[in-house]
C-alpha atoms as a PDB file:
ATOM      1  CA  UNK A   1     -23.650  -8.218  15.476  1.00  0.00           C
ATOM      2  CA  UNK A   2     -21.114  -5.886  13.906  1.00  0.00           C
ATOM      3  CA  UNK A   3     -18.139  -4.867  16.478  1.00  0.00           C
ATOM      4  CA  UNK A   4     -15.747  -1.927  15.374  1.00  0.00           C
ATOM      5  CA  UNK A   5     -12.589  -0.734  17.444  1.00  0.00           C
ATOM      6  CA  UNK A   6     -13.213   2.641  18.064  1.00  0.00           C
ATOM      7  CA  UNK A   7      -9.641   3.282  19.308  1.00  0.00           C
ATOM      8  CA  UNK A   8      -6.961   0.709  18.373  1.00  0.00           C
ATOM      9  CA  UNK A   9      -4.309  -0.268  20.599  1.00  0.00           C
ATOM     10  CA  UNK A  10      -0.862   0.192  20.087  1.00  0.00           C
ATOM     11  CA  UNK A  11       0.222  -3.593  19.047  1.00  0.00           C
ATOM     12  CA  UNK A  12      -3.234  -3.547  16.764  1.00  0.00           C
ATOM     13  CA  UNK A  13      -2.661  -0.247  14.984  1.00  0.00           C
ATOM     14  CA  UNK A  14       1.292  -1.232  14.135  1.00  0.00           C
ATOM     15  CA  UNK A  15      -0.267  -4.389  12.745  1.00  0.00           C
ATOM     16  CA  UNK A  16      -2.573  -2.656  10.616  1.00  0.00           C
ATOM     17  CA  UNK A  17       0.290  -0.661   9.327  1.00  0.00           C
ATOM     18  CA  UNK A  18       2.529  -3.582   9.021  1.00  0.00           C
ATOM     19  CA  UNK A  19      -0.360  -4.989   6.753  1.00  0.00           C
ATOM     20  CA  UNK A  20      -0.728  -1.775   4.495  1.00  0.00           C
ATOM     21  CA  UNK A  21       2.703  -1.650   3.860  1.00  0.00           C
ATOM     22  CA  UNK A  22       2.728  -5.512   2.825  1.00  0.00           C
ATOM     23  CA  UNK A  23      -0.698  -5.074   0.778  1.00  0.00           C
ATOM     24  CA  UNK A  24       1.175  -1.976  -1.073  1.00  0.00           C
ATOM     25  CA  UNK A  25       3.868  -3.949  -1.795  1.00  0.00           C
ATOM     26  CA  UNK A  26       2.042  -6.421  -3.154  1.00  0.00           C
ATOM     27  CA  UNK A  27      -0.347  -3.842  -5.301  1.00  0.00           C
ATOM     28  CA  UNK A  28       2.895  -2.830  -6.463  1.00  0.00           C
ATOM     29  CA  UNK A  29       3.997  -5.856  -7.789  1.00  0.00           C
ATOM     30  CA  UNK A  30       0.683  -6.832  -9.125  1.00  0.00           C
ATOM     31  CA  UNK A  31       0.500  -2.950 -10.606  1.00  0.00           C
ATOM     32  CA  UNK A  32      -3.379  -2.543  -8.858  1.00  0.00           C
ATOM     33  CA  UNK A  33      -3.990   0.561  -6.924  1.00  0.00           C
ATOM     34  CA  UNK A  34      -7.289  -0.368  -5.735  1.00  0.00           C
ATOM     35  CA  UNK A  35      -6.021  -2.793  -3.765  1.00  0.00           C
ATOM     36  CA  UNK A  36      -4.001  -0.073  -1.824  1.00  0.00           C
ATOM     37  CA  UNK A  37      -6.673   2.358  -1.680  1.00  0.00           C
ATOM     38  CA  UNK A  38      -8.739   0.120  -0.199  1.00  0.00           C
ATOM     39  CA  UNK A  39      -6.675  -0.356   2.586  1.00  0.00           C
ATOM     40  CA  UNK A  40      -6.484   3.832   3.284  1.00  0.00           C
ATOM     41  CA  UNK A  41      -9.619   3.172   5.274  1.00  0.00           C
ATOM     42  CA  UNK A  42      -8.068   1.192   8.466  1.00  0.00           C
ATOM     43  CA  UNK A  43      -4.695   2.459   8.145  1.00  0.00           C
ATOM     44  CA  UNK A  44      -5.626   6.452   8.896  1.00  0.00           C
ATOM     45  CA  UNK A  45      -7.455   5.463  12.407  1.00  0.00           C
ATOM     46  CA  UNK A  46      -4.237   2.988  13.016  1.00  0.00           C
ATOM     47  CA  UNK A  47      -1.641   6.206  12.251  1.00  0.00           C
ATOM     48  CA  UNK A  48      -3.561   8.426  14.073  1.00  0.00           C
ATOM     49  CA  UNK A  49      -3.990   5.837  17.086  1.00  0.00           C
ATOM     50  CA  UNK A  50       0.181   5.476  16.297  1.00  0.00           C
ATOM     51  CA  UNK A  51       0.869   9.207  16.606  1.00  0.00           C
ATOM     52  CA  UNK A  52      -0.457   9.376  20.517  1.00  0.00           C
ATOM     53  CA  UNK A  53      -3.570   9.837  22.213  1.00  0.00           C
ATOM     54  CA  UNK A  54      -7.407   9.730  20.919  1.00  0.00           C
ATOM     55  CA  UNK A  55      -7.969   9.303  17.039  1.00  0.00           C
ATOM     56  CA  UNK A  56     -10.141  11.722  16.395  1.00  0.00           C
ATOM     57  CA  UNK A  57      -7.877  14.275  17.957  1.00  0.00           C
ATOM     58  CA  UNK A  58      -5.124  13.326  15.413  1.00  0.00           C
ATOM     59  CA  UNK A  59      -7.148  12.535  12.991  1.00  0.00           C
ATOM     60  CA  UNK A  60      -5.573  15.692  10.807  1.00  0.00           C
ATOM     61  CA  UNK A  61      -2.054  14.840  10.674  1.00  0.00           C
ATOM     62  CA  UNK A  62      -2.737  11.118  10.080  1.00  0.00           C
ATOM     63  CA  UNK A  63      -4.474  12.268   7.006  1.00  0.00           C
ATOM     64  CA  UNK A  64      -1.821  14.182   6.070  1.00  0.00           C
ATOM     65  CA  UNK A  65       0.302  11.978   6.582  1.00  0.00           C
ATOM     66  CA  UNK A  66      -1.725   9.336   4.526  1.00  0.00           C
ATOM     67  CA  UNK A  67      -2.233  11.131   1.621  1.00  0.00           C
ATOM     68  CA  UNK A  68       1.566  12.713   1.725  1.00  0.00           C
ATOM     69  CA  UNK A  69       2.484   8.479   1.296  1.00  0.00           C
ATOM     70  CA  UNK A  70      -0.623   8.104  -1.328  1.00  0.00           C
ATOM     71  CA  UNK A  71       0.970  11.218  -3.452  1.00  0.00           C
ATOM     72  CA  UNK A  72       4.498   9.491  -3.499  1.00  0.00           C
ATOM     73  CA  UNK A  73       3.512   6.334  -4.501  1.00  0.00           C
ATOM     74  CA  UNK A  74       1.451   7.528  -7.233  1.00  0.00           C
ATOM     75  CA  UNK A  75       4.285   9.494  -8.315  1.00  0.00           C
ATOM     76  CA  UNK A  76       6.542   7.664  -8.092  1.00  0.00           C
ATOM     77  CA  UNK A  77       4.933   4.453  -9.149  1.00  0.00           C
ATOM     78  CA  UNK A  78       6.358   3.025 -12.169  1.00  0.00           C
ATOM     79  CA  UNK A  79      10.039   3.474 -10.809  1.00  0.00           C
ATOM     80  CA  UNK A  80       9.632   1.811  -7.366  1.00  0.00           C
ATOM     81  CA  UNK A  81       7.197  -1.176  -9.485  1.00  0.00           C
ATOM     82  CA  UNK A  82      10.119  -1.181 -11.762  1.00  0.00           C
ATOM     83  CA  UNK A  83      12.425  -1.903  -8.641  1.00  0.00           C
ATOM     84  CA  UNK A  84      10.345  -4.861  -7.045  1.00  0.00           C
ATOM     85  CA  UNK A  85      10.308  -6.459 -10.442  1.00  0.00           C
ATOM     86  CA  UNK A  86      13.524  -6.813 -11.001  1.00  0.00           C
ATOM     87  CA  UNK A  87      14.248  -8.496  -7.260  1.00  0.00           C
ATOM     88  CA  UNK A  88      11.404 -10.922  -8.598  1.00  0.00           C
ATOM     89  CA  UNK A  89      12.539 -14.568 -10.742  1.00  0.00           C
ATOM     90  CA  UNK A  90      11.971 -13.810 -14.023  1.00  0.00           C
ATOM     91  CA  UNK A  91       9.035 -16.799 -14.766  1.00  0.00           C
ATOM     92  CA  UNK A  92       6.897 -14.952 -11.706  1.00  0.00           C
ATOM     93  CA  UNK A  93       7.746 -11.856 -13.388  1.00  0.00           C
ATOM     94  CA  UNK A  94       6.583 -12.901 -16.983  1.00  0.00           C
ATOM     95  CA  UNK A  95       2.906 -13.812 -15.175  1.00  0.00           C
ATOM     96  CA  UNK A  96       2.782 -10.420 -14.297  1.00  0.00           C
ATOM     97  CA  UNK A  97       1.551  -7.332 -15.864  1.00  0.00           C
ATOM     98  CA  UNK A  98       4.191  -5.358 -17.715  1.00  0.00           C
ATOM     99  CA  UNK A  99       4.785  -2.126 -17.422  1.00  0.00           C
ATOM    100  CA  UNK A 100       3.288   0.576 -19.964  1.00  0.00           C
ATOM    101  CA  UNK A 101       7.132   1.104 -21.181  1.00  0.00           C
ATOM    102  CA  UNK A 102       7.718  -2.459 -21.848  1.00  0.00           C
ATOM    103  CA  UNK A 103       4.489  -3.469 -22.980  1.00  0.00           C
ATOM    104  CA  UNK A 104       5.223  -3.596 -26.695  1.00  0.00           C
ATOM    105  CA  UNK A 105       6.081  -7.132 -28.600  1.00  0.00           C
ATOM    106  CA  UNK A 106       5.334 -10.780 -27.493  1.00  0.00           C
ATOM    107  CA  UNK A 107       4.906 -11.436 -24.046  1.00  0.00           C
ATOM    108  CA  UNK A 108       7.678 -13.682 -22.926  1.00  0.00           C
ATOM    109  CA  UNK A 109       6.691 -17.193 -21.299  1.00  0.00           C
ATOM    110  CA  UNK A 110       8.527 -19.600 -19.125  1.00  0.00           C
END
């Protein structure tokens, strides 16, 4: 009934990746860092899968390498948000959430 890749294949676990980094830049847009830490849980096996060999033998420096991308986002958050926003049209970007800087006075509508 349930069916789960042990080991994913090289086209699968750049796809997974490929998908992170789209769902990240999405969370970044929509400011929600659950949605990117839910993600941490296929993209570790797909990095370590990506980095040669089994996954549990490279399980370490995927995590590393995980986290090491986790700690720079989170840092560096409201600058690369910040960034996206302002490639955005500015009626998509009044739906959004503001950031914490801006978030003082009427909220402007389109």
């Amino acid at each position: 009934m349930f069916y789960q890749v042990a080991e994913p294949t090289g086209a699968g676990a750049v796809g997974v990746v490929v998908l992170f980094l789209l769902f990240a830049t999405i969370a970044l847009i929509i400011d929600r860092r659950s949605l990117l830490t839910s993600g941490m849980f296929y993209v570790v096996p797909a990095i370590a899968s990506l980095s040669g060999g089994l996954v549990y033998t490279n399980m370490a420096p995927a995590l590393f390498l995980a986290g090491g991308l986790l700690t720079v986002l989170a840092v560096q958050w409201t600058r690369l948000r910040e960034v996206l926003l302002r490639q955005l049209p500015d009626k998509l970007v009044a739906q959004l959430p503001r950031p914490q800087l801006k978030a003082v006075g009427p909220r402007p509508v389109y």
